[in-house]
Each structure stands twice: as structure tokens, then as C-alpha cells.
Protein backbone atom coordinates (compact mmCIF):
# COMPACT_ATOMS: atom_id res chain seq x y z
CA UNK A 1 9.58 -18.44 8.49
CA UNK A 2 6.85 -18.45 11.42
CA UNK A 3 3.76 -18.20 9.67
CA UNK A 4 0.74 -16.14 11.51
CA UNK A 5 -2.33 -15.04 9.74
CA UNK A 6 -4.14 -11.76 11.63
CA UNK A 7 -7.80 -11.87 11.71
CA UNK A 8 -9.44 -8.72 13.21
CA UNK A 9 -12.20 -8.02 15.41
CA UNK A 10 -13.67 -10.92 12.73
CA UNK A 11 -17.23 -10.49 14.32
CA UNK A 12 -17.46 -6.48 14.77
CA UNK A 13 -18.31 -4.44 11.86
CA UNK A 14 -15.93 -2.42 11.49
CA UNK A 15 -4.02 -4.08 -1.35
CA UNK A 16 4.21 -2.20 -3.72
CA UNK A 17 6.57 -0.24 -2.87
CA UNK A 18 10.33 -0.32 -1.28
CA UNK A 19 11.98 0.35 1.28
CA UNK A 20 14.86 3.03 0.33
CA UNK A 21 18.27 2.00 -1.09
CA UNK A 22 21.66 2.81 -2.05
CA UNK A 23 22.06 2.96 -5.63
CA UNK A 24 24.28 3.82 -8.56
CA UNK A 25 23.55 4.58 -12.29
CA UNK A 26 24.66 1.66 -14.39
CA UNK A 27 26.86 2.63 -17.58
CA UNK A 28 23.80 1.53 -19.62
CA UNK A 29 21.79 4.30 -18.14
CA UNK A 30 19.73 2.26 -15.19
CA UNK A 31 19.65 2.39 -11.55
CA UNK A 32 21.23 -0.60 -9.65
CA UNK A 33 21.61 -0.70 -5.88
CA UNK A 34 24.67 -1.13 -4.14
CA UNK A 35 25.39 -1.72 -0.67
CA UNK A 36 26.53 1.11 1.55
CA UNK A 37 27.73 -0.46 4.86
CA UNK A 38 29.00 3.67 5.76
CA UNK A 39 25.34 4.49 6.70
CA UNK A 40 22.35 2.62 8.96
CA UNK A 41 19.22 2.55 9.07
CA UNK A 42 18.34 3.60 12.93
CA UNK A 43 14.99 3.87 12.53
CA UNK A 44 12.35 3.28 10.04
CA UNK A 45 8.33 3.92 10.72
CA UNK A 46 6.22 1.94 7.67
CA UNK A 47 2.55 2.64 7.50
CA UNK A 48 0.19 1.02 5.38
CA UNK A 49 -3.69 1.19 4.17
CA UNK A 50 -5.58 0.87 1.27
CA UNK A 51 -5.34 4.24 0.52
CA UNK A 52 -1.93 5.49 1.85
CA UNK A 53 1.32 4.56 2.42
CA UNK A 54 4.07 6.78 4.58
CA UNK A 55 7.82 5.77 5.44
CA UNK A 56 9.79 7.64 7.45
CA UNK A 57 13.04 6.84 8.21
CA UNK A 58 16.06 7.91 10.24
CA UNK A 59 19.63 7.64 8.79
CA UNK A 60 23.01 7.87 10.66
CA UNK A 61 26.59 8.39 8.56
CA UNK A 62 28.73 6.39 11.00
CA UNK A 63 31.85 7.75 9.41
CA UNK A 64 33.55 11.62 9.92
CA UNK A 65 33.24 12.18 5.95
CA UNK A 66 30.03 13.57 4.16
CA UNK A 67 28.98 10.84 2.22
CA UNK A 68 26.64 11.60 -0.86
CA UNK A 69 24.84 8.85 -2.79
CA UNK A 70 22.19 8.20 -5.09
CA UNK A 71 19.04 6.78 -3.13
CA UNK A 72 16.54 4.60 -4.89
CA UNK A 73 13.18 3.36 -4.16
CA UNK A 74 12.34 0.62 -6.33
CA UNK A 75 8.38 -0.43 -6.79
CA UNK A 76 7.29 -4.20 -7.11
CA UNK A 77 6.93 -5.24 -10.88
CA UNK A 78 3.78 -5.22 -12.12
CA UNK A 79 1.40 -6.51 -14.76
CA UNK A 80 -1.13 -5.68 -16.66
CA UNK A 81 -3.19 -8.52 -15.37
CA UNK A 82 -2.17 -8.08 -11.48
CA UNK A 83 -3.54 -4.75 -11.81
CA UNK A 84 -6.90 -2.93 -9.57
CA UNK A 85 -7.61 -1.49 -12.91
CA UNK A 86 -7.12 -2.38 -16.73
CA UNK A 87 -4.73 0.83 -17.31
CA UNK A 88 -2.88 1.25 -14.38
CA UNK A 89 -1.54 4.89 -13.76
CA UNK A 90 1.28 6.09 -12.27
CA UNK A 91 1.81 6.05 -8.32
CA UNK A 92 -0.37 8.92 -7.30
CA UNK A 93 1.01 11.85 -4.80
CA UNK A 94 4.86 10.36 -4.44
CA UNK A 95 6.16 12.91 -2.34
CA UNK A 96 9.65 12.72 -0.46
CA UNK A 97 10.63 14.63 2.06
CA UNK A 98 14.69 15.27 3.76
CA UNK A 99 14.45 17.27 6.76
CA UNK A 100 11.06 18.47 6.24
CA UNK A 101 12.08 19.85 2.73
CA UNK A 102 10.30 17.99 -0.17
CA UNK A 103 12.72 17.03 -2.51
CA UNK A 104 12.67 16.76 -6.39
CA UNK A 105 13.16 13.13 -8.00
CA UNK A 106 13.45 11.38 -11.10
CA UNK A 107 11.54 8.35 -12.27
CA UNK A 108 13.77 5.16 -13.95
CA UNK A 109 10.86 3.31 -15.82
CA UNK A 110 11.54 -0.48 -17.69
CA UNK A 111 9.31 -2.28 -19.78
CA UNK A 112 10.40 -6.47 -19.18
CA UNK A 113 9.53 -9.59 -20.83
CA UNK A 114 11.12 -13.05 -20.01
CA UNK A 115 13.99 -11.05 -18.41
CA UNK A 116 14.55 -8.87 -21.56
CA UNK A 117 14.65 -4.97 -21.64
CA UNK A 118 12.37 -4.04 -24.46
CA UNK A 119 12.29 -0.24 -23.07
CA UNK A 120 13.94 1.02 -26.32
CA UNK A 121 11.34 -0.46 -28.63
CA UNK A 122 8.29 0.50 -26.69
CA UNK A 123 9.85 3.98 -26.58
CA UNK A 124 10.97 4.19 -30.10
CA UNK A 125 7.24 3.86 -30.42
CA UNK A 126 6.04 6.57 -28.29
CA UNK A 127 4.16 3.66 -26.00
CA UNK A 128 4.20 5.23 -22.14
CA UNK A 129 5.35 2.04 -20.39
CA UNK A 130 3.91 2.76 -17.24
CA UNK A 131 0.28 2.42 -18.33
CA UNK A 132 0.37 0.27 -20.80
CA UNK A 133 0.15 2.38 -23.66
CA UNK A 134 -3.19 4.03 -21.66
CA UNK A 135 -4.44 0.66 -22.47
CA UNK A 136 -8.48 0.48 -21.50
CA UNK A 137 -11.60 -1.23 -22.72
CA UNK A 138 -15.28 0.54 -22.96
CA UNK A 139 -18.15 -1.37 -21.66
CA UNK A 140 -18.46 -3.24 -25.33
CA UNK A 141 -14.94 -4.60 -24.75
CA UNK A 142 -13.66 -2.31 -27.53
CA UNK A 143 -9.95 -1.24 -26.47
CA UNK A 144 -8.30 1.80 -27.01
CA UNK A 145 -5.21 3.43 -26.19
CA UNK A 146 -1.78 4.20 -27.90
CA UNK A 147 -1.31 0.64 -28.81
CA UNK A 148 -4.34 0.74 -30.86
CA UNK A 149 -3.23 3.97 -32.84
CA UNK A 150 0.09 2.15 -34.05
CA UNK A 151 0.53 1.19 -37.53
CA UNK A 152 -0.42 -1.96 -38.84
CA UNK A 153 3.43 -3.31 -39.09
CA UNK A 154 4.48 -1.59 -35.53
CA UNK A 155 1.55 -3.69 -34.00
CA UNK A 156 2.96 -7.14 -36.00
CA UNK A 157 6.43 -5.75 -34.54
CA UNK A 158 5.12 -5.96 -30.92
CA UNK A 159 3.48 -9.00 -31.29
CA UNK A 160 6.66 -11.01 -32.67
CA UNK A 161 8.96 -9.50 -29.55
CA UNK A 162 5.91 -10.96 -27.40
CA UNK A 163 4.70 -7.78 -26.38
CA UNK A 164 1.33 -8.17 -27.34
CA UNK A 165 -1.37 -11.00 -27.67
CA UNK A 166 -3.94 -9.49 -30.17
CA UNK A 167 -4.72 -6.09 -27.95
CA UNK A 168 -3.47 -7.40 -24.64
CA UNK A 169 -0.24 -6.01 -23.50
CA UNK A 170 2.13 -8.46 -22.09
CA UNK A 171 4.93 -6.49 -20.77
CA UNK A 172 5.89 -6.21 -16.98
CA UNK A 173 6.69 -2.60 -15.03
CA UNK A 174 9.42 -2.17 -13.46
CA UNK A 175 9.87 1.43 -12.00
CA UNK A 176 12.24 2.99 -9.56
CA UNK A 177 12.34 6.58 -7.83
CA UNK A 178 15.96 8.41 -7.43
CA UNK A 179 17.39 10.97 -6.40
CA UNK A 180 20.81 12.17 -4.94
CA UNK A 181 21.10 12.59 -1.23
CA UNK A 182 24.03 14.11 0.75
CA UNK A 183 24.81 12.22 4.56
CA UNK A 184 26.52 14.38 6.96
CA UNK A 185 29.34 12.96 8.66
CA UNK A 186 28.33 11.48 12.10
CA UNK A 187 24.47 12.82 11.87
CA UNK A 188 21.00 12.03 12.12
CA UNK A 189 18.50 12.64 8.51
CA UNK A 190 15.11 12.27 8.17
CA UNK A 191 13.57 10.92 5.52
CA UNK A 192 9.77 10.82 4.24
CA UNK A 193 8.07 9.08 1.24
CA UNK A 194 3.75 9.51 0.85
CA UNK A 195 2.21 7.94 -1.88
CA UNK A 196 -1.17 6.51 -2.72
CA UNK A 197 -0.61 2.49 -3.86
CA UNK A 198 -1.65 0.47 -6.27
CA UNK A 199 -3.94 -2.12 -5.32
CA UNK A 200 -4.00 -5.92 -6.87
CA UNK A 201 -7.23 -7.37 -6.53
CA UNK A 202 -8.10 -10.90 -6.18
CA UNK A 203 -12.27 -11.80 -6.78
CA UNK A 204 -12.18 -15.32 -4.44
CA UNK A 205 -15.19 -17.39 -4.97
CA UNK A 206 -15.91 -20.84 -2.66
CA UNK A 207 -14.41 -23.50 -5.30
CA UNK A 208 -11.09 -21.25 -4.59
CA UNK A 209 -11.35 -20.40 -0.94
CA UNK A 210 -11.84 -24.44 -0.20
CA UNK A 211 -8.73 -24.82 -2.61
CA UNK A 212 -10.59 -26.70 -5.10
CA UNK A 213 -8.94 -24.70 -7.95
CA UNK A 214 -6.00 -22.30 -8.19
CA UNK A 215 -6.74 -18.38 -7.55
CA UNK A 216 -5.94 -16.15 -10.39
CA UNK A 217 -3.54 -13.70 -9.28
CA UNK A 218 -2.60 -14.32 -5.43
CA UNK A 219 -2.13 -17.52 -3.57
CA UNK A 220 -3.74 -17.14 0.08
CA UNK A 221 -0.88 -18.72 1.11
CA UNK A 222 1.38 -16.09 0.36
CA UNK A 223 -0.71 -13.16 3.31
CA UNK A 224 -0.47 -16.62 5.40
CA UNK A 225 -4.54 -16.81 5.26
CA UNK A 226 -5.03 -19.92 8.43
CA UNK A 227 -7.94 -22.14 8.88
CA UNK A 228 -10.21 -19.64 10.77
CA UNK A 229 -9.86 -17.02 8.55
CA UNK A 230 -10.63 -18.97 4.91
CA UNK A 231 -13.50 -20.38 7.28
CA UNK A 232 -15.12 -17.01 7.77
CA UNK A 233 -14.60 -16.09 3.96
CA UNK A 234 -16.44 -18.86 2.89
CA UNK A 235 -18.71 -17.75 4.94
CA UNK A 236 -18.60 -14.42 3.69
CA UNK A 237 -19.05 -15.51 -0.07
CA UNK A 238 -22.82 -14.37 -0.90
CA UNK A 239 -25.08 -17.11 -1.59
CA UNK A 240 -28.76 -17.86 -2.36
CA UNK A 241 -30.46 -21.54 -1.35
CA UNK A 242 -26.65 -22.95 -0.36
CA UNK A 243 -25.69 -22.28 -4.26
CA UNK A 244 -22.86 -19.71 -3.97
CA UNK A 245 -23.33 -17.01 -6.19
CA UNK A 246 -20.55 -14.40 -5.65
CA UNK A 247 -17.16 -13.99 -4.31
CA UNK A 248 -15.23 -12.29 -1.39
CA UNK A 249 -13.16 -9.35 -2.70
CA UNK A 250 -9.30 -9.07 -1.64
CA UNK A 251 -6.88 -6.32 -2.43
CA UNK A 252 -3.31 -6.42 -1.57
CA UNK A 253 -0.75 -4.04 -1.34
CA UNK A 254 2.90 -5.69 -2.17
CA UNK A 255 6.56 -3.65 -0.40
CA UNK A 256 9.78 -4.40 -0.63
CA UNK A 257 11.66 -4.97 2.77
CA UNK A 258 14.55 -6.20 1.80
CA UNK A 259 16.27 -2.98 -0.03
CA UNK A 260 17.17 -1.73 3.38
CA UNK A 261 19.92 -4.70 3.71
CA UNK A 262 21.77 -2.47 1.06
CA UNK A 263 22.73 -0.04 4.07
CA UNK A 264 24.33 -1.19 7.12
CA UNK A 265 22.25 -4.01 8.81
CA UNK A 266 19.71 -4.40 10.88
CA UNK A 267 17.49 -1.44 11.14
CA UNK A 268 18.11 -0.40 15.13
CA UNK A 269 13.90 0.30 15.07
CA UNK A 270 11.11 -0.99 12.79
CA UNK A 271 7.44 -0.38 13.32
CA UNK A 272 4.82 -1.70 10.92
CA UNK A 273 1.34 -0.41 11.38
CA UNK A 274 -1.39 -1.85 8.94
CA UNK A 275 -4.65 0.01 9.20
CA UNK A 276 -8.00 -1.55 7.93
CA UNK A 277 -10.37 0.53 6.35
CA UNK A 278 -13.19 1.90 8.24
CA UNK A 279 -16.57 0.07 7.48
CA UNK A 280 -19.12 1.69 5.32
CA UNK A 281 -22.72 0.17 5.81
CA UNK A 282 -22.65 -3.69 6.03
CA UNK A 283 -19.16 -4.00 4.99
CA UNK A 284 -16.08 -4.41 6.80
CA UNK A 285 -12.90 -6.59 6.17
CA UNK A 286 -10.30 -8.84 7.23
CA UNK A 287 -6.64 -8.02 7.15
CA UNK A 288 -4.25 -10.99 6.65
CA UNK A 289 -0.29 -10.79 5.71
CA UNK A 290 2.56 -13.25 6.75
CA UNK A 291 4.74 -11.94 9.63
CA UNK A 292 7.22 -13.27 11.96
CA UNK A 293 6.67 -12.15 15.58
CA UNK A 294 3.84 -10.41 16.95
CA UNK A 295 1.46 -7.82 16.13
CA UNK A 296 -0.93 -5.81 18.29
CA UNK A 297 -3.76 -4.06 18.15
CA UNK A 298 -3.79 -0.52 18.53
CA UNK A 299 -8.07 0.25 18.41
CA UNK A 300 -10.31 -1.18 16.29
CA UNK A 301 -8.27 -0.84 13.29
CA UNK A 302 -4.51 -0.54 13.63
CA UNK A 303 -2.60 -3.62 14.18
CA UNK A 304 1.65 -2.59 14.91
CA UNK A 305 4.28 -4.65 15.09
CA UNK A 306 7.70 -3.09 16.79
CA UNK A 307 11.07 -4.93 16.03
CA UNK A 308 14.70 -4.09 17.03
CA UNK A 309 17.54 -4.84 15.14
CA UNK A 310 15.62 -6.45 12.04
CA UNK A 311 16.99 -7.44 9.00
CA UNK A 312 14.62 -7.90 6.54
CA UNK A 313 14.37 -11.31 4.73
CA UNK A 314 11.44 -11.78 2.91
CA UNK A 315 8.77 -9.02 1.22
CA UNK A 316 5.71 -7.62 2.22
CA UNK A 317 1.77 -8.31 1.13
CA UNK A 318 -0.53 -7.03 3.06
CA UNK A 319 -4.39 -8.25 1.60
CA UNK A 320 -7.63 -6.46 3.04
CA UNK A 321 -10.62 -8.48 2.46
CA UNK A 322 -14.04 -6.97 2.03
CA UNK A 323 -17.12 -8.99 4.02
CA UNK A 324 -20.11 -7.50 3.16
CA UNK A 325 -21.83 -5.18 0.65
């Protein structure tokens, strides 16, 4: 893969999630996609900021049969340590649209360790997977949460499957959207998804930005972060008498591309446009993600890249990185 970091406007002032699929309920009650090579992708429009993300897509049934199947939109797994926030909450405001008509949905939510399916247990135990049990500390580091209201020999329970280290939860999220969609032979649909993200969040002080130790949670090498730009973050990193004594703050957002492939390759039209938040006193940021081919700049803070007849082979991060205070 061509590697390209995007640094912009660096010296003005000025972070997952899936692309739809074709899927099928397993006999063991789960979602699995499948590849439906009857409809294509023509066109698919994928915006994404901090604060929003919108796909719209445009679907063609090639064949002269009505073709209904189950649609999935699979979200990146997820940690409790990856996390903006100790509790993470559910995606907020997942809408989808067909036609202009929002549609109704249901939610397929896992609970995973080491490749194992502990969904069941967790369940059995009225622990919400999604958030961790509601798992959250108070300023005293005191935890609470449905975890913590569990019986003595429940917790010891969870703690032998690996689910928990002390209060910690150790378990991995992995959630998909569904919901059954009719194709009309030999026409167009429109499709819509709006949701608010999750963020990761990476705190990046010098020793890491110079690569003198490992980051915690996201390698700069994975948003393709080049010379200049880990130059201007150290930079960035606030200091007093040439003893740093912060760190520069990145947040990522993480999509899935490569669902799409489970229709019938490429996608005729993809646009990506990344917009970086708007500055707010001193601060601004730096917007960084690995790409092949070019993006351009669309004002101050929209960077779009256009490709025709793209098939997908890699995933997205896109990592905004705060300057400033």
C-alpha cells in the first residue's frame, strides 16, 4: 500500500463503523455476511468528523428478480481500554434511511474473549455487554456498575472465564446493525446511515512521538503519521524550560471498508470526505489517516478523495490531533 500522511493547513489555526453488507442469520442465532454478487454498489458517499458520520449509498439489482436480503452493518470491536471514555455507550443517533424513509433495525451484540463467545454467560447475568456492565469509576477510583452488584461467586465466575481482572472488564464488543431490505429488479435504492462515533483516544507524550517507547493504544504508523507531521507534534507537546510536561491529544475514528466486497465489486463511485474540527481559541488539529491516491482540499477543513471502481482492501482510521489548549 502507498503510504501518505495528510497534514493540514499545519500553520493556520484552524477519532468505527462499516460499510453495509450482505448478511444471513447463522443457525446459532448470529449475523454472518455473505457475498451477494446479484447487487453493486454504484455509488457510495462516506463522511467523517469527530462528531458525525453519514453514508449514503446507491444500490443497483443487476438481475430482473426482486431480490430481498438481510443487510448488516458491522462496527469495529472494541475494548474497554481503546475506549474515549471508561463506560462506553451505545452508538448515539444510528439512524438509517431507504428512500428517504427511516427504517427500523435490530442490534446483534457479542461479548469475545480469545475468540470465544461468552455472550450467554454475561447475559445469564443480566451484564449489558455493550457498556461494560455500565462500568465507571468516581474521582476516588471507586468503581461501580452492574459488575459490582453481582454476587460474590458470579464475580469469581467471571474472573475464572477471564472476564474480569479484579474490577476491570476484559471482554471485547462486537456489535452489528440488521435489518431486511428488499432490491427491486433492475433499480436504483438509496441508502442512508447517521450516527455519532465513538472516539479512541491516544494521550502522545515526546518519549512516544520520537518512538522511544511504544504508544498505548494506536501505533502512528497505522494513520501513516510521516516525518513532518510527528515533527510538528513534538513540537506541539507543552513544555516548560525544554522539560516536556504534557502530551498531544489524538482521537481516531476506526470504519470498515472492506464489507462492501460482499456485493458485487468495485464500488462504480467512492468519495471520502474527512472534516477537521473547527478551532476553538488556541487550538486546532492535524488530521492524519493512511490512503492510497490523492486527497484534496475542499476549504480550510474538508479534505475528499474521489475513486472509481474501488475495491476496498484495507480499513479505515482516521486520527484528529489536537495542537493547542
Amino acid at each position: 500500500m502507498t503510504r501518505a500522511s495528510y497534514l493540514a493547513w499545519l500553520l493556520v489555526p484552524c477519532i468505527t463503523l462499516a460499510n453495509d453488507g450482505s448478511a444471513e442469520a447463522t443457525a446459532a442465532g448470529g449475523i454472518q455476511l455473505v457475498r451477494e454478487a446479484r447487487i453493486s454498489m454504484e455509488k457510495e458517499r462516506l463522511a467523517i468528523s469527530k462528531d458525525l458520520i453519514t453514508v449514503e449509498y446507491e444500490f443497483l439489482n443487476t438481475t430482473n428478480q426482486d431480490i430481498t436480503t438481510e443487510v448488516a452493518f458491522p462496527v469495529p470491536e472494541y475494548d474497554i481500554h481503546s475506549m474515549f471514555t471508561a463506560g462506553p455507550s451505545d452508538l448515539e443517533g444510528w439512524h438509517v434511511w431507504v428512500e428517504g424513509k427511516e427504517l427500523k433495525y435490530q442490534t446483534e451484540t457479542k461479548a469475545l474473549l480469545d475468540g470465544i463467545d461468552f455472550t450467554g454467560l454475561l447475559r445469564s447475568m443480566s451484564i449489558d455487554i455493550a457498556s461494560f456492565g455500565q462500568w465507571d469509576t468516581d474521582v476516588n477510583g471507586k468503581v461501580s456498575g452492574e459488575i459490582s452488584r453481582l454476587a460474590k461467586h458470579q464475580q469469581e465466575e467471571l474472573m475464572r472465564a477471564g472476564l474480569l481482572n479484579d474490577d476491570l472488564p476484559l471482554w471485547s464488543v462486537r456489535k452489528t446493525y440488521h435489518w431486511q431490505q428488499l432490491f427491486p429488479a433492475q433499480k436504483a435504492l438509496h441508502v442512508k446511515h447517521e450516527y455519532k462515533p465513538q472516539l479512541g483516544l491516544e494521550h502522545l507524550d515526546e518519549d512516544s512521538l520520537r518512538q522511544k517507547k511504544a504508544e498505548d493504544f494506536v501505533k502512528l504508523a497505522d494513520v501513516c503519521v510521516d516525518p513532518p507531521v510527528r515533527k510538528a507534534l513534538i513540537a506541539a507537546v507543552p513544555n516548560d524550560n525544554g522539560f516536556a510536561e504534557g502530551y498531544v491529544e489524538g482521537e481516531w475514528v476506526d470504519y470498515i471498508l472492506t464489507t462492501a466486497n460482499t456485493w458485487k465489486t468495485p464500488i462504480k463511485i467512492f468519495e471520502l470526505s474527512i472534516e477537521r474540527p473547527k478551532p476553538k481559541g488556541h487550538e486546532h488539529y492535524l488530521v492524519s489517516l493512511c490512503w492510497e491516491g490523492k486527497i484534496e482540499k475542499r476549504g480550510i477543513d474538508t479534505f475528499v478523495a474521489r475513486v472509481t471502481n474501488f475495491t476496498p482492501k484495507h480499513e479505515l482510521r482516521v486520527m484528529f490531533f489536537q495542537i493547542g489548549k
